[in-house]
C-alpha atoms as a PDB file:
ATOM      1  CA  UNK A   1       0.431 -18.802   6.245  1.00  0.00           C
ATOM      2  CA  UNK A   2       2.822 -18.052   3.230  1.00  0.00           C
ATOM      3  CA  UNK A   3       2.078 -14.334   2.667  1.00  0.00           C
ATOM      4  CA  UNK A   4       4.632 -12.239   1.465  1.00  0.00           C
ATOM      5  CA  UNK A   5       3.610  -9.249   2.900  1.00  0.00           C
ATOM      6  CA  UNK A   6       3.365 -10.780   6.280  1.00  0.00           C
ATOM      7  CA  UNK A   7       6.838 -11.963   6.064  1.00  0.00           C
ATOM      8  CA  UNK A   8       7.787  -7.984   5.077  1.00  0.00           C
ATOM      9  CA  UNK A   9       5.520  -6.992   8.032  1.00  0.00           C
ATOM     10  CA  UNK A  10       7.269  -9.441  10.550  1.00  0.00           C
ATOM     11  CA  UNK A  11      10.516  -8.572   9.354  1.00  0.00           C
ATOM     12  CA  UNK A  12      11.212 -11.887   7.558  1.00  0.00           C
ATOM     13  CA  UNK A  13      11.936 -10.391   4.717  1.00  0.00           C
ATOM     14  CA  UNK A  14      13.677  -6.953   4.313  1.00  0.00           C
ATOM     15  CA  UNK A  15      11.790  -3.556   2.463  1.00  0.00           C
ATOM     16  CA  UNK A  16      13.282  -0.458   1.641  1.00  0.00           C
ATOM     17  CA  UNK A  17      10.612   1.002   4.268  1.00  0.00           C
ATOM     18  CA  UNK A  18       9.088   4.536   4.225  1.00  0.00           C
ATOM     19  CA  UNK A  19       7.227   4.071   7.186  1.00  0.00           C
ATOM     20  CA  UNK A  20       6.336   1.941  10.083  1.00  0.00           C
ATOM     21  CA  UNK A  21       4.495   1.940  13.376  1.00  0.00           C
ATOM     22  CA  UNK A  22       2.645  -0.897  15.110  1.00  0.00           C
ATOM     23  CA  UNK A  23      -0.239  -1.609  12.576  1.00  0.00           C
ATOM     24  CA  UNK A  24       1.504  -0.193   8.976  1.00  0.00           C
ATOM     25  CA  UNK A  25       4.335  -0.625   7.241  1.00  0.00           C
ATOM     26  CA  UNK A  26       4.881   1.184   4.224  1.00  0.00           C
ATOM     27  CA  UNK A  27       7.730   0.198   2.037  1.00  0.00           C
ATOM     28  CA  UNK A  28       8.797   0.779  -1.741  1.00  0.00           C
ATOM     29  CA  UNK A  29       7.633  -1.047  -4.505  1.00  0.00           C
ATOM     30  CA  UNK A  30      10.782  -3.026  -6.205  1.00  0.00           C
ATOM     31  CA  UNK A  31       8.705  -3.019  -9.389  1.00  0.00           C
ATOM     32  CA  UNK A  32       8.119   0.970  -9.580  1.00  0.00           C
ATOM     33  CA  UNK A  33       5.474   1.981 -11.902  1.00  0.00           C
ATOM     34  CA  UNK A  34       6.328   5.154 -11.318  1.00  0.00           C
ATOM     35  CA  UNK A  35       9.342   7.699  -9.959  1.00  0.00           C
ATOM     36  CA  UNK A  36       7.405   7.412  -6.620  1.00  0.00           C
ATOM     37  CA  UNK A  37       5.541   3.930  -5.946  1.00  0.00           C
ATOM     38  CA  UNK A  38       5.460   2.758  -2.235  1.00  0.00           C
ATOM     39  CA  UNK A  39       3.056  -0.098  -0.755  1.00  0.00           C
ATOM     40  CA  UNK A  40       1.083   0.362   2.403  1.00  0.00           C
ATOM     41  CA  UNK A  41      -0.239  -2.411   4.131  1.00  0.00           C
ATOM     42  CA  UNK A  42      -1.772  -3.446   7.243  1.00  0.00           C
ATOM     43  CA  UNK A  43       0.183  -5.591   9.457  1.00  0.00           C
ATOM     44  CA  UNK A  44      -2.274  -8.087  10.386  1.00  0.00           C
ATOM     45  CA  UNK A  45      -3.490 -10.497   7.386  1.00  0.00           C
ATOM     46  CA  UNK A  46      -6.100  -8.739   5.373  1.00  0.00           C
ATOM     47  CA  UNK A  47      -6.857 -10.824   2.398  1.00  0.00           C
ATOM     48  CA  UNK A  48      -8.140  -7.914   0.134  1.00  0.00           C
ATOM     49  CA  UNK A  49     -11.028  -4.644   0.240  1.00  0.00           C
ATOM     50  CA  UNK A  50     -13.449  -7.617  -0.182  1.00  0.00           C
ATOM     51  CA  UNK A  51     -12.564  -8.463   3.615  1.00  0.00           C
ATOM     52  CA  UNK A  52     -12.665  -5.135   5.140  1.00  0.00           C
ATOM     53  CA  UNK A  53     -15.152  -4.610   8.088  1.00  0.00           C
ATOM     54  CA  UNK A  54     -15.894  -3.485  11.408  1.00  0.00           C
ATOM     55  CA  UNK A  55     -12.813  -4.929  12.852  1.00  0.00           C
ATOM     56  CA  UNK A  56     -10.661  -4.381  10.265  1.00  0.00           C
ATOM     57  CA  UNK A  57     -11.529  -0.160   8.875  1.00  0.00           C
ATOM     58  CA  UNK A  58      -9.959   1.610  11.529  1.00  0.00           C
ATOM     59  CA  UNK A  59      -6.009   0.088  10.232  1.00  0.00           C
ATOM     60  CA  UNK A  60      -7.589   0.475   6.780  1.00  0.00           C
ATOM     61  CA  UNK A  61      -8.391   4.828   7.858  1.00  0.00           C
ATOM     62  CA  UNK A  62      -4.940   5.089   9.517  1.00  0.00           C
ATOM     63  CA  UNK A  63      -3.475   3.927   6.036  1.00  0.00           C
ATOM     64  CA  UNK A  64      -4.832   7.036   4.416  1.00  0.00           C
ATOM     65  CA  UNK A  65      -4.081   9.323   7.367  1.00  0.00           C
ATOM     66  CA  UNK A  66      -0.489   7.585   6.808  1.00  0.00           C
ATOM     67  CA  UNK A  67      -0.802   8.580   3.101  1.00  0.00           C
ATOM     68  CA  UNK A  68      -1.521  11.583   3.627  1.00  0.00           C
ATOM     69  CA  UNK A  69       1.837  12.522   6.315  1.00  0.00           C
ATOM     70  CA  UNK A  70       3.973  10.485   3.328  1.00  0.00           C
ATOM     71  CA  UNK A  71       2.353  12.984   0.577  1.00  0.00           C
ATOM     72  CA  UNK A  72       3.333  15.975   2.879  1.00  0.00           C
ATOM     73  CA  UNK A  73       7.003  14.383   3.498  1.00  0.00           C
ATOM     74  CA  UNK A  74       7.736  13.607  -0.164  1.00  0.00           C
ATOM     75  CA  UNK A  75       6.434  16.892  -1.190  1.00  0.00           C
ATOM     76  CA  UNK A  76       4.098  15.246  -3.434  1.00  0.00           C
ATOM     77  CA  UNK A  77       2.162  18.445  -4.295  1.00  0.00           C
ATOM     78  CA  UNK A  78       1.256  17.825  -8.006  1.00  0.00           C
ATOM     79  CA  UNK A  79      -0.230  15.053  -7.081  1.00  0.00           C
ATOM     80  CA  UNK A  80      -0.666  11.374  -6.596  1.00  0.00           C
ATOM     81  CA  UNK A  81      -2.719   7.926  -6.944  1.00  0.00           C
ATOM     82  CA  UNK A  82      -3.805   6.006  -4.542  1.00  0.00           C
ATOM     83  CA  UNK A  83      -4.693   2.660  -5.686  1.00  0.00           C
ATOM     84  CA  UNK A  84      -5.984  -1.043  -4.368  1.00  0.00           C
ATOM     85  CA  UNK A  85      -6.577  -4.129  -6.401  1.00  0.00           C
ATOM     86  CA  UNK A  86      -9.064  -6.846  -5.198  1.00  0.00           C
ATOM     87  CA  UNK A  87      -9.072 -10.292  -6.708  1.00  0.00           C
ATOM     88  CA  UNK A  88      -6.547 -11.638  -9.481  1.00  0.00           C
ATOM     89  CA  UNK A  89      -8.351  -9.951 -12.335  1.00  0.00           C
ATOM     90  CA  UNK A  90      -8.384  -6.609 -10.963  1.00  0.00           C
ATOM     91  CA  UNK A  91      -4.177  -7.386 -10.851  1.00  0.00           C
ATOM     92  CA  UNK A  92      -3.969  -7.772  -7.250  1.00  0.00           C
ATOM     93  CA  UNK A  93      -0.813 -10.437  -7.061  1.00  0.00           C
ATOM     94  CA  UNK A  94      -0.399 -10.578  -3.234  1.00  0.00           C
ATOM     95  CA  UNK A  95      -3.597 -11.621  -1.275  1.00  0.00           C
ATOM     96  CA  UNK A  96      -2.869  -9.195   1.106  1.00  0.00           C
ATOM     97  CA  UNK A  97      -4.631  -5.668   1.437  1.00  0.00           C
ATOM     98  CA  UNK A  98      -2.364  -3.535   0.014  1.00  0.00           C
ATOM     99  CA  UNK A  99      -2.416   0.243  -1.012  1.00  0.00           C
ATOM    100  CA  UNK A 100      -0.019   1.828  -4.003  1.00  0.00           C
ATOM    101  CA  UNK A 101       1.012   5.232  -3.670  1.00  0.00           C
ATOM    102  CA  UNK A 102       1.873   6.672  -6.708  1.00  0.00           C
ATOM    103  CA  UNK A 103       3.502   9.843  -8.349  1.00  0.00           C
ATOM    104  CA  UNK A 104       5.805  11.668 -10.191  1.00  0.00           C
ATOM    105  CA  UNK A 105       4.201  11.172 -13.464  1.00  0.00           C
ATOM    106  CA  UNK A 106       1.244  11.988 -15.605  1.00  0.00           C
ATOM    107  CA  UNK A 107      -1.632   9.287 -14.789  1.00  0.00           C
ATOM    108  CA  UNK A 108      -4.604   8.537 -17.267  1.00  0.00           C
ATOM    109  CA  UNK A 109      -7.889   7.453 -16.738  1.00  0.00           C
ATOM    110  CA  UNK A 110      -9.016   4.637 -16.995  1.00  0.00           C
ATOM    111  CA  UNK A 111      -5.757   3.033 -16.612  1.00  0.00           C
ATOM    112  CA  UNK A 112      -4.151   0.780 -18.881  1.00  0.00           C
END
C-alpha cells in the first residue's frame, strides 16, 4: 500500500511528532491552518470514518482520550477544533483516518 500516513506511522517518513505510543501517532501538520494544527491518526490503515467499526472504535476513542492529554499539555484552554474529513469532497486528501487538532485562532461556523 502507498499511504502516506502509514509511511509516517512506520517511520518511513519523518513528522515533527507530538505524540506516539503503539496505536497513535500524532504529528504536526506542515500545512498549518492554524498557530496550533497537529494530525492524529491510527497506526493501522483506516481508510476514513466511513470504515470505522467494531474492530476499529476502540484506536478511534483512544484518539480523543489522546486529544484530550495534548489539549491539557498545550494549554489549549480557549479552545480548540477537532475535525475529520471523509471522502474527497468533504477535503479529506489522505485516505487514511485522520483527526486535525486545531487552535489558536478564532474558528467560524460553518467553515469555509
Amino acid at each position: 500500500m502507498d499511504c502516506l500516513f502509514c509511511k509516517i506511522a512506520n517511520g518511513e517518513i519523518p513528522s515533527n511528532k507530538a505524540y506516539e505510543d503503539e496505536d497513535v501517532i500524532a504529528f504536526y501538520d506542515l500545512n498549518p491552518q492554524a498557530p496550533t494544527h497537529i494530525l492524529l491518526i491510527p497506526k493501522k490503515h483506516i481508510g476514513s470514518a466511513r470504515d470505522i467499526d467494531a474492530s476499529s472504535s476502540k484506536v478511534v476513542a483512544h484518539i480523543f482520550e489522546v486529544i484530550a492529554k495534548l489539549a491539557t499539555e498545550l494549554r489549549l484552554e480557549d479552545g480548540f477544533r477537532v475535525v475529520t474529513n471523509c471522502g474527497e469532497s468533504a477535503g479529506q486528501s489522505v485516505q487514511h483516518l485522520h483527526f486535525h487538532l486545531l487552535s489558536g485562532r478564532a474558528f467560524s461556523w460553518p467553515p469555509g
